[in-house]
PDB file of N, CA and C in Angstrom:
ATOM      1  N   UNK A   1       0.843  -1.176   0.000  1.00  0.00           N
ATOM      2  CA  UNK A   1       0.000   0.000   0.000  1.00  0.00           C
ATOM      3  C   UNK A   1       0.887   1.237   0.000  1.00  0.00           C
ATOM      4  N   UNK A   2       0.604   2.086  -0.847  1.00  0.00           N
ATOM      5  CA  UNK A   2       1.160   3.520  -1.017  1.00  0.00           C
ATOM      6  C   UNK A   2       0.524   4.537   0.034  1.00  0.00           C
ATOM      7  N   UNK A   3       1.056   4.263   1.489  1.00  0.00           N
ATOM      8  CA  UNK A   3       0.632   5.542   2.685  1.00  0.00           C
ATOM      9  C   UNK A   3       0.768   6.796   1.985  1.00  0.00           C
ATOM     10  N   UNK A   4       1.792   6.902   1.630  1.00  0.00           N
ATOM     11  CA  UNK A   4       1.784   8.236   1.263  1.00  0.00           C
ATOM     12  C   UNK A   4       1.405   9.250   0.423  1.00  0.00           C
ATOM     13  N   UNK A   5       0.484   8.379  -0.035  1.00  0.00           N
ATOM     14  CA  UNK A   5      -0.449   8.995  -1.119  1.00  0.00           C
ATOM     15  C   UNK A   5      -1.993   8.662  -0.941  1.00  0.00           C
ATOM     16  N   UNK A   6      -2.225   7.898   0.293  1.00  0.00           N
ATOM     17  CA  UNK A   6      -3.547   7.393   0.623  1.00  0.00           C
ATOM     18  C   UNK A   6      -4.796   6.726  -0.133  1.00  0.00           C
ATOM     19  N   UNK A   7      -3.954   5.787  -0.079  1.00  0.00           N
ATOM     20  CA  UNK A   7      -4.597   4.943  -1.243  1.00  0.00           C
ATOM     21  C   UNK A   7      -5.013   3.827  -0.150  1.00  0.00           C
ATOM     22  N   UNK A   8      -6.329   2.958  -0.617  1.00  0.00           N
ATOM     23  CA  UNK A   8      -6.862   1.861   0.087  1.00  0.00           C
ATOM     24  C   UNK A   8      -7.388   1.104  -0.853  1.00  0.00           C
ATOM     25  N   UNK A   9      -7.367  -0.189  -0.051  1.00  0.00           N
ATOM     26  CA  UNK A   9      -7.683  -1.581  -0.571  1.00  0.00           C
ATOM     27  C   UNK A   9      -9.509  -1.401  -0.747  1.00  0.00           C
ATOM     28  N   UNK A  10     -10.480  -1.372  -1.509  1.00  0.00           N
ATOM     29  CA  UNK A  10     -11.958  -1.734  -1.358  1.00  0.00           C
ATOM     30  C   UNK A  10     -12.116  -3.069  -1.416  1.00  0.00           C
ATOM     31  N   UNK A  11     -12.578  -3.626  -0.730  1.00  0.00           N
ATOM     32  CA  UNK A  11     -13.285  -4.834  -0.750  1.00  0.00           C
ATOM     33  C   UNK A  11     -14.760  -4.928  -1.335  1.00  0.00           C
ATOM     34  N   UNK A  12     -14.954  -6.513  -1.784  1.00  0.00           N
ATOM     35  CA  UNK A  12     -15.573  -6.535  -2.396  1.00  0.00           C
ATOM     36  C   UNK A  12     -16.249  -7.844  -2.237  1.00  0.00           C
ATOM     37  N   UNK A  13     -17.631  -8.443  -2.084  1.00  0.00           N
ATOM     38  CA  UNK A  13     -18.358  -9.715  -1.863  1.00  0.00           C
ATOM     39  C   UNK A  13     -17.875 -10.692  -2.340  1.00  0.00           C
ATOM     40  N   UNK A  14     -17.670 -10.298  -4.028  1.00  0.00           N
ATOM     41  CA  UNK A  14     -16.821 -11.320  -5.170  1.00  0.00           C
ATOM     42  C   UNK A  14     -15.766 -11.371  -4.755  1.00  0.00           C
ATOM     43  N   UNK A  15     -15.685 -12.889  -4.963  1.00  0.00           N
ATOM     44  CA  UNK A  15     -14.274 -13.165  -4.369  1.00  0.00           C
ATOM     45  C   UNK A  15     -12.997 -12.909  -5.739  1.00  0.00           C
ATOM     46  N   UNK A  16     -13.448 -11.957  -7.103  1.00  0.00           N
ATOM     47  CA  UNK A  16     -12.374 -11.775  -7.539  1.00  0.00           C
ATOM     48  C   UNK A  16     -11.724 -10.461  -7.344  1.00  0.00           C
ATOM     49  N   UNK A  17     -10.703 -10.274  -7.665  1.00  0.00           N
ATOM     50  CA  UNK A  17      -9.909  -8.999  -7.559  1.00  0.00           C
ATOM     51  C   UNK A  17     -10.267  -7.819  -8.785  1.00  0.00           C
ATOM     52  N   UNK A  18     -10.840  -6.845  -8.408  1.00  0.00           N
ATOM     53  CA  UNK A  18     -11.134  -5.810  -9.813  1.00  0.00           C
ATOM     54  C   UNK A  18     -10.091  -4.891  -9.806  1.00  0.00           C
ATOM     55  N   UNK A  19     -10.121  -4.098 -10.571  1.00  0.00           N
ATOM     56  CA  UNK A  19      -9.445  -2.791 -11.156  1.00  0.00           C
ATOM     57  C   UNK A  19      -9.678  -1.980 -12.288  1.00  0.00           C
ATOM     58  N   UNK A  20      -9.219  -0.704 -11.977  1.00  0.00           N
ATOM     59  CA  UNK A  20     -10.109   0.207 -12.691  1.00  0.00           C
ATOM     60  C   UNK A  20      -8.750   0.587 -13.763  1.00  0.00           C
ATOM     61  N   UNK A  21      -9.665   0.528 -14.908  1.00  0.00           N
ATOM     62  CA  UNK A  21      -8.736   0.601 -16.372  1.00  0.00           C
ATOM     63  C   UNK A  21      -9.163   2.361 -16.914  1.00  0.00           C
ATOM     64  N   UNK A  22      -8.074   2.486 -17.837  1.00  0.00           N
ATOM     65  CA  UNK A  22      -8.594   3.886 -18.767  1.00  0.00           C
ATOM     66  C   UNK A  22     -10.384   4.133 -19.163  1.00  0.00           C
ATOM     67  N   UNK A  23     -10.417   5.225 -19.388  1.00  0.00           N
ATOM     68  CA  UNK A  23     -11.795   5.182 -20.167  1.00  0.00           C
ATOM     69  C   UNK A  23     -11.951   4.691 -21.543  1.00  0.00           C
ATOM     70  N   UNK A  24     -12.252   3.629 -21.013  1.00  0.00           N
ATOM     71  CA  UNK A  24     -13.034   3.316 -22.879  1.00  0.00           C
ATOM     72  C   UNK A  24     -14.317   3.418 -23.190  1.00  0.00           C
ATOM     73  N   UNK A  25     -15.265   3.230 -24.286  1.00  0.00           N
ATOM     74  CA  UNK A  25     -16.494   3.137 -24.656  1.00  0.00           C
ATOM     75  C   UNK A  25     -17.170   1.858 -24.023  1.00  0.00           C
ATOM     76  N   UNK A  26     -16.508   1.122 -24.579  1.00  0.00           N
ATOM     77  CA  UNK A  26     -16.900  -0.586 -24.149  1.00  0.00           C
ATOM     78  C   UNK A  26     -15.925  -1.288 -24.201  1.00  0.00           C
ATOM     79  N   UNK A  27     -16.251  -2.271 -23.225  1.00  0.00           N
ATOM     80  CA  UNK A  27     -15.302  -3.029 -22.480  1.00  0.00           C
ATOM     81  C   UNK A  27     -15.987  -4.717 -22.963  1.00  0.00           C
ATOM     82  N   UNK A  28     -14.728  -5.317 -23.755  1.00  0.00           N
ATOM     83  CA  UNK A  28     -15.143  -6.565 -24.325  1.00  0.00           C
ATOM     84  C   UNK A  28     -14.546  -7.278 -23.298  1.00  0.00           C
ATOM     85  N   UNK A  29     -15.405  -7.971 -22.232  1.00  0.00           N
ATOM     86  CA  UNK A  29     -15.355  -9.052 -21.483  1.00  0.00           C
ATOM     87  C   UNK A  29     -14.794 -10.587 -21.632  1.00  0.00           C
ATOM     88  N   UNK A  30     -14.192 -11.141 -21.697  1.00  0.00           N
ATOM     89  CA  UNK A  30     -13.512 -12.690 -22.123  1.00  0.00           C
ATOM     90  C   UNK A  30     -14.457 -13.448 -20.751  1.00  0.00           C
ATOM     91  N   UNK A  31     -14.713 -14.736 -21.165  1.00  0.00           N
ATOM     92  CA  UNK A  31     -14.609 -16.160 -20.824  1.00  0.00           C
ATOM     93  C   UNK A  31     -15.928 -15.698 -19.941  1.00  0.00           C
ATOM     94  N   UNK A  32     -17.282 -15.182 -20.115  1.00  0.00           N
ATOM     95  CA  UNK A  32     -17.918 -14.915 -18.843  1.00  0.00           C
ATOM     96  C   UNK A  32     -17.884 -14.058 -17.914  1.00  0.00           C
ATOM     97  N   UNK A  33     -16.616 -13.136 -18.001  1.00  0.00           N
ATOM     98  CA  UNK A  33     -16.225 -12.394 -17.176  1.00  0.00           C
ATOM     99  C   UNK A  33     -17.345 -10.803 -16.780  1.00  0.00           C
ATOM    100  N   UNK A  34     -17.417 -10.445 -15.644  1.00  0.00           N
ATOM    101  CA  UNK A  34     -18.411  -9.193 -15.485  1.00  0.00           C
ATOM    102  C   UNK A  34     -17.687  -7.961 -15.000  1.00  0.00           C
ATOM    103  N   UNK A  35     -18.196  -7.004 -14.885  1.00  0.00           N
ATOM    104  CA  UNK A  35     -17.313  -5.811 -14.483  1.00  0.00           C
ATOM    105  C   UNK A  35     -18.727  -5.576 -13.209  1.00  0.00           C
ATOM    106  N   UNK A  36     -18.421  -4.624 -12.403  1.00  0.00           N
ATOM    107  CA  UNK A  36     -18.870  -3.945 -11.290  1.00  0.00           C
ATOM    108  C   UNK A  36     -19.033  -2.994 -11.559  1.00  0.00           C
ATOM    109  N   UNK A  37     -19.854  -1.970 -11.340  1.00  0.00           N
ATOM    110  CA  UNK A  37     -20.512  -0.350 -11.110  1.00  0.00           C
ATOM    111  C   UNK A  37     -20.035   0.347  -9.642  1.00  0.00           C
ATOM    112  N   UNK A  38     -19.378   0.738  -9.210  1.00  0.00           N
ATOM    113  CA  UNK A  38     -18.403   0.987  -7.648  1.00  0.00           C
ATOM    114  C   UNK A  38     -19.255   2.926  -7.974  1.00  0.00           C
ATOM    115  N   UNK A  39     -20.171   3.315  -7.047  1.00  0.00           N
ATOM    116  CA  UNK A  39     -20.125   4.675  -7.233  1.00  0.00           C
ATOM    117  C   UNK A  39     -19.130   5.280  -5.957  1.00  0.00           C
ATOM    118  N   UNK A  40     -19.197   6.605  -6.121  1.00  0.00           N
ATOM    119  CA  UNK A  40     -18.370   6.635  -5.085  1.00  0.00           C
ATOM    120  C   UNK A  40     -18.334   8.892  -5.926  1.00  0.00           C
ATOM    121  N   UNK A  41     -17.016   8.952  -4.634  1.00  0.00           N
ATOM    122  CA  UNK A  41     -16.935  10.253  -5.252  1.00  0.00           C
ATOM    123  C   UNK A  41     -15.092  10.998  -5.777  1.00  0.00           C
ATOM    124  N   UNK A  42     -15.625  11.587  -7.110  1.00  0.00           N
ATOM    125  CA  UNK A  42     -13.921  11.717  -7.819  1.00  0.00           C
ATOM    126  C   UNK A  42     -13.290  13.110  -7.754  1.00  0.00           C
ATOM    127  N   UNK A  43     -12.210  13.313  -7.540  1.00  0.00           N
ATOM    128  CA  UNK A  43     -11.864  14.593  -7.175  1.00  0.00           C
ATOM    129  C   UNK A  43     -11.304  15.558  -8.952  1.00  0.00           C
ATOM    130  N   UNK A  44     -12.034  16.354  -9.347  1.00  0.00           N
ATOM    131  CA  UNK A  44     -12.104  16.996 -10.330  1.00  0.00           C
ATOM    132  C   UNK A  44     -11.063  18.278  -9.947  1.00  0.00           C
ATOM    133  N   UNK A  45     -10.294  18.105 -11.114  1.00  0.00           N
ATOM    134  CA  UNK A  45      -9.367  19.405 -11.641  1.00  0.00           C
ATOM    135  C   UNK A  45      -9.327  20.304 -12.416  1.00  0.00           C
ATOM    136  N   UNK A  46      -9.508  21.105 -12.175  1.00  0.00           N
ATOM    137  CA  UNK A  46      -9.315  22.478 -13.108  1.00  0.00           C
ATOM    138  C   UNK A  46      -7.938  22.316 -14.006  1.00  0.00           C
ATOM    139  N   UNK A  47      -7.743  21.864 -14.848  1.00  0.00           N
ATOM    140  CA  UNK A  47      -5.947  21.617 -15.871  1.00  0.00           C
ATOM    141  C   UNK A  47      -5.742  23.489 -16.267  1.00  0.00           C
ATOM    142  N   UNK A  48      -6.758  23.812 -16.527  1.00  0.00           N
ATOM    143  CA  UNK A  48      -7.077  25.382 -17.457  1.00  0.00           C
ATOM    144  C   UNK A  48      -6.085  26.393 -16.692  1.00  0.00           C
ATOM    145  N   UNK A  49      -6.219  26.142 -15.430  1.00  0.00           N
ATOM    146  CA  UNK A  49      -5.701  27.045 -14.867  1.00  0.00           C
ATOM    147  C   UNK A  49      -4.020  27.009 -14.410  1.00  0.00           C
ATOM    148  N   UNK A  50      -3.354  25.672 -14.749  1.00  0.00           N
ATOM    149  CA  UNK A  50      -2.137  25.265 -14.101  1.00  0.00           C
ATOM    150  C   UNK A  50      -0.960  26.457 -14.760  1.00  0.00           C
ATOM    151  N   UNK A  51      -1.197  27.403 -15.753  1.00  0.00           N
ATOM    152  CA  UNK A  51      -0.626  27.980 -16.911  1.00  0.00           C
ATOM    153  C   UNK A  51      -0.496  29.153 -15.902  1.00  0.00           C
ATOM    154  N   UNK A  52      -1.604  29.446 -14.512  1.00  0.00           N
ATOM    155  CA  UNK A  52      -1.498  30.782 -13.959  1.00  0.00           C
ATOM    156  C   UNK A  52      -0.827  30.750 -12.373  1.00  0.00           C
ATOM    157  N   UNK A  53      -1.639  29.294 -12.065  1.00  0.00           N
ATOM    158  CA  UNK A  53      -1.281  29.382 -10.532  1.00  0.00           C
ATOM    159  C   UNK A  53      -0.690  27.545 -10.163  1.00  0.00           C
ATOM    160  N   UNK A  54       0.133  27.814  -9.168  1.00  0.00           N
ATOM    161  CA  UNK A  54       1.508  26.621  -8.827  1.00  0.00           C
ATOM    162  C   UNK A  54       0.112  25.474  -8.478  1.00  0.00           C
ATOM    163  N   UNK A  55      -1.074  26.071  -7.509  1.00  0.00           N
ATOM    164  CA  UNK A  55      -2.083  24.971  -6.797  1.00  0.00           C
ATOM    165  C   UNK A  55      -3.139  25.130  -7.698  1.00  0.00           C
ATOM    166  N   UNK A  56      -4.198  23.837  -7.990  1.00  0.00           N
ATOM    167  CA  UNK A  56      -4.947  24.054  -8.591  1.00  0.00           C
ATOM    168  C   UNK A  56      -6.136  23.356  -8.068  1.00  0.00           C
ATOM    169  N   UNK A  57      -7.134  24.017  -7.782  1.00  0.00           N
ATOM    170  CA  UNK A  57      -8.184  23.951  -6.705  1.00  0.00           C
ATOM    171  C   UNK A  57      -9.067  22.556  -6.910  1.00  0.00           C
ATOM    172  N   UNK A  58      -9.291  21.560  -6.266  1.00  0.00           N
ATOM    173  CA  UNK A  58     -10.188  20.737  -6.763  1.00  0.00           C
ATOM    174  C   UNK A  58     -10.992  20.407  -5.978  1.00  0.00           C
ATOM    175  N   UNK A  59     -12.306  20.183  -6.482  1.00  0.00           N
ATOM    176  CA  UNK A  59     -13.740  19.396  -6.053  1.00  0.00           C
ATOM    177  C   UNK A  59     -14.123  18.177  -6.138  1.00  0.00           C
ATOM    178  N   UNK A  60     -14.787  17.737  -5.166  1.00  0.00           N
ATOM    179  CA  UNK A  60     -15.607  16.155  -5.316  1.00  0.00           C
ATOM    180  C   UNK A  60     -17.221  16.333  -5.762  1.00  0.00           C
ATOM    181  N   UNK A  61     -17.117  15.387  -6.774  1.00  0.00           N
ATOM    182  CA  UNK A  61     -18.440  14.935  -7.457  1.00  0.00           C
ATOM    183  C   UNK A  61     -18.296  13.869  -7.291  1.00  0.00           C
ATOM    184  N   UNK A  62     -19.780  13.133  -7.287  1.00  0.00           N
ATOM    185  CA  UNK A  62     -20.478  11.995  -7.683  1.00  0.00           C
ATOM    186  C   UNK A  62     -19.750  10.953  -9.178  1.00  0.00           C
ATOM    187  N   UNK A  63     -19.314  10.582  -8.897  1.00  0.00           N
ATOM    188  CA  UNK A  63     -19.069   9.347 -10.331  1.00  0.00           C
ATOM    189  C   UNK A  63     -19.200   7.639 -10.365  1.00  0.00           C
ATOM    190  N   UNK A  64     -19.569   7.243 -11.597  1.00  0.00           N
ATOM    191  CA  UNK A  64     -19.426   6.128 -11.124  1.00  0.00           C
ATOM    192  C   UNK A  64     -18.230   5.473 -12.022  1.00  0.00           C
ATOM    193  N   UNK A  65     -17.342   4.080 -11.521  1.00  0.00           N
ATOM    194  CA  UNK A  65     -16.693   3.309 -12.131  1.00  0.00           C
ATOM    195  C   UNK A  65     -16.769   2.278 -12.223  1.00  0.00           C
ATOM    196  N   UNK A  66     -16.648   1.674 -13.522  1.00  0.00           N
ATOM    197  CA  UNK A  66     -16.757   0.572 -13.952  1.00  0.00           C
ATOM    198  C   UNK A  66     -15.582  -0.305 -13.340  1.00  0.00           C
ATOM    199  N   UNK A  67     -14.747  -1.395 -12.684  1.00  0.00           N
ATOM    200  CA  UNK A  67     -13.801  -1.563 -12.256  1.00  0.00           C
ATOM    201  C   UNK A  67     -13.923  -3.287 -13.410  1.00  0.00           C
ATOM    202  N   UNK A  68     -13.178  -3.721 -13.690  1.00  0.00           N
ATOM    203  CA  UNK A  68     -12.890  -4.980 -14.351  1.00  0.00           C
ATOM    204  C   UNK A  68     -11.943  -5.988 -14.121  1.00  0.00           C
ATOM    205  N   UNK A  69     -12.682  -6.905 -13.776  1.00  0.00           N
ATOM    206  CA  UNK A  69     -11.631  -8.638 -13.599  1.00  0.00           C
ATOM    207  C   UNK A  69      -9.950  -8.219 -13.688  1.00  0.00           C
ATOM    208  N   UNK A  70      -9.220  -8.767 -12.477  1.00  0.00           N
ATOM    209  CA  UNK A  70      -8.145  -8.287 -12.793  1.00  0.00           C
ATOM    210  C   UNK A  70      -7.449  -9.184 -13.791  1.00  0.00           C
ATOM    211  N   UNK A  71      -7.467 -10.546 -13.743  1.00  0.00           N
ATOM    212  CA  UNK A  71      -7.203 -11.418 -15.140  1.00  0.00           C
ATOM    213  C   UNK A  71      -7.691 -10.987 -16.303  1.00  0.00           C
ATOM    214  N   UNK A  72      -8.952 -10.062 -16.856  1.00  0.00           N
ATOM    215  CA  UNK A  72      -8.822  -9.029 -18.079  1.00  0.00           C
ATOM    216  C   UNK A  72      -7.936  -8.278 -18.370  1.00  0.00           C
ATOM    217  N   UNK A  73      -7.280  -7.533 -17.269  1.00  0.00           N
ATOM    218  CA  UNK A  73      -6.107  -6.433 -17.846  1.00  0.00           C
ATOM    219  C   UNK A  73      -5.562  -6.683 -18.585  1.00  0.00           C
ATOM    220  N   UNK A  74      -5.358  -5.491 -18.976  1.00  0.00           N
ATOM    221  CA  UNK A  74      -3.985  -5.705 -20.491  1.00  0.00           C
ATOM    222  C   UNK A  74      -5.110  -6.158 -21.655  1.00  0.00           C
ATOM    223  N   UNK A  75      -6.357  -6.124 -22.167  1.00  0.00           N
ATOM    224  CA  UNK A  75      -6.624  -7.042 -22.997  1.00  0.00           C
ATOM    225  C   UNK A  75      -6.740  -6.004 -24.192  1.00  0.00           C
ATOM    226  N   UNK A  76      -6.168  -4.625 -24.430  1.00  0.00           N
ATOM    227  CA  UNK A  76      -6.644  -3.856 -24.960  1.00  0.00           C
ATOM    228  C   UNK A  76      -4.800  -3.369 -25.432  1.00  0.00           C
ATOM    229  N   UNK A  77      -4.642  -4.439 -25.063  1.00  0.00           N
ATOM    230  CA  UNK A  77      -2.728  -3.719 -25.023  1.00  0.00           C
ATOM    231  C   UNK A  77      -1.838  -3.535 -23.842  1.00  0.00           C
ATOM    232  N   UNK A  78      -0.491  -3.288 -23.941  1.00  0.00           N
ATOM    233  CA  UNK A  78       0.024  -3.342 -22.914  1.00  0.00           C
ATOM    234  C   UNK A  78      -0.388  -1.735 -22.015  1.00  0.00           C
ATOM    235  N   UNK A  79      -0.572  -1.850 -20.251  1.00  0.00           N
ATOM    236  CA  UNK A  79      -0.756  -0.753 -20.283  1.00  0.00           C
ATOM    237  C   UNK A  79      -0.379  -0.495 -18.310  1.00  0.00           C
ATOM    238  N   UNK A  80      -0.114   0.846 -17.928  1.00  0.00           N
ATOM    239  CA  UNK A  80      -0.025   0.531 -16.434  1.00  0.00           C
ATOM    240  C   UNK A  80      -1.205   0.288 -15.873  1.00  0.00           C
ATOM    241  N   UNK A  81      -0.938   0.470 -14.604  1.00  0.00           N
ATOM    242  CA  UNK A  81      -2.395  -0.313 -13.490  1.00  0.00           C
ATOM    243  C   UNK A  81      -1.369  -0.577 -12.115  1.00  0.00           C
ATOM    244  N   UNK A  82      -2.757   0.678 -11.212  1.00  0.00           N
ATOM    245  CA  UNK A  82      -2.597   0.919 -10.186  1.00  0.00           C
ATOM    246  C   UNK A  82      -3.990   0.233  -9.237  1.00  0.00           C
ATOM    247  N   UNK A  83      -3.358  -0.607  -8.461  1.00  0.00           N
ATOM    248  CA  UNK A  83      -4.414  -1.691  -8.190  1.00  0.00           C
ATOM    249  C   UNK A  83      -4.886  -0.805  -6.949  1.00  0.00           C
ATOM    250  N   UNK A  84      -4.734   0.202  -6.285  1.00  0.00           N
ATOM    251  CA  UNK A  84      -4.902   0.820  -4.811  1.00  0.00           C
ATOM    252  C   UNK A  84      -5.819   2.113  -5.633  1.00  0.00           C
ATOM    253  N   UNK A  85      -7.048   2.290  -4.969  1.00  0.00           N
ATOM    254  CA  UNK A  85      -7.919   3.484  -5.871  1.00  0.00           C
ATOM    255  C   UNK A  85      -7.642   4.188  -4.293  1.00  0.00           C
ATOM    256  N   UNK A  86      -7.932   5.397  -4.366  1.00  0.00           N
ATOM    257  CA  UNK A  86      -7.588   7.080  -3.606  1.00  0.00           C
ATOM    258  C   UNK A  86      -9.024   7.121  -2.835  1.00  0.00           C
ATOM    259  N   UNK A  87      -8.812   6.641  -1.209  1.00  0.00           N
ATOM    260  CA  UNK A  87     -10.099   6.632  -0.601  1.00  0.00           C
ATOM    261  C   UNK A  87     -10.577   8.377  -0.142  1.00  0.00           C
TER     262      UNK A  87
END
């Protein structure tokens, strides 16, 4: 676990391990496999402003994520993955 950036483990009923991938449109599932709906809340950045000031102010909204089988990863190409989501 990364303390220092406060990251936590979610648990989950299913006994498989998920993780949350890039945004795609759709997500082609292999062998049966399902994804989860996790809502929760995401901390939004202003990028527009990084050009004026060193801090850049951010808010929490409502979002939801799709999180997917961790034996899916990678099925879209090679790619990173950070298995600890930002409680």
């Amino acid at each position: 676990m990364d303390r220092s950036r406060g990251y936590s483990l979610t648990q989950h009923p299913d006994p498989e391990l998920y993780c949350l991938g890039h945004l795609v449109e759709e997500f082609d599932f292999h062998a049966g496999a399902k994804g989860i709906d996790e809502k929760g809340h995401g901390e939004v950045e202003d990028v527009t402003r990084r050009m004026v000031r060193l801090e850049v102010p951010a808010w929490r909204e409502p979002v939801t994520a799709t999180l997917i089988p961790y034996f899916a990863w990678a099925n879209r190409g090679e790619n990173e993955m950070t298995v600890w989501l930002r409680g």
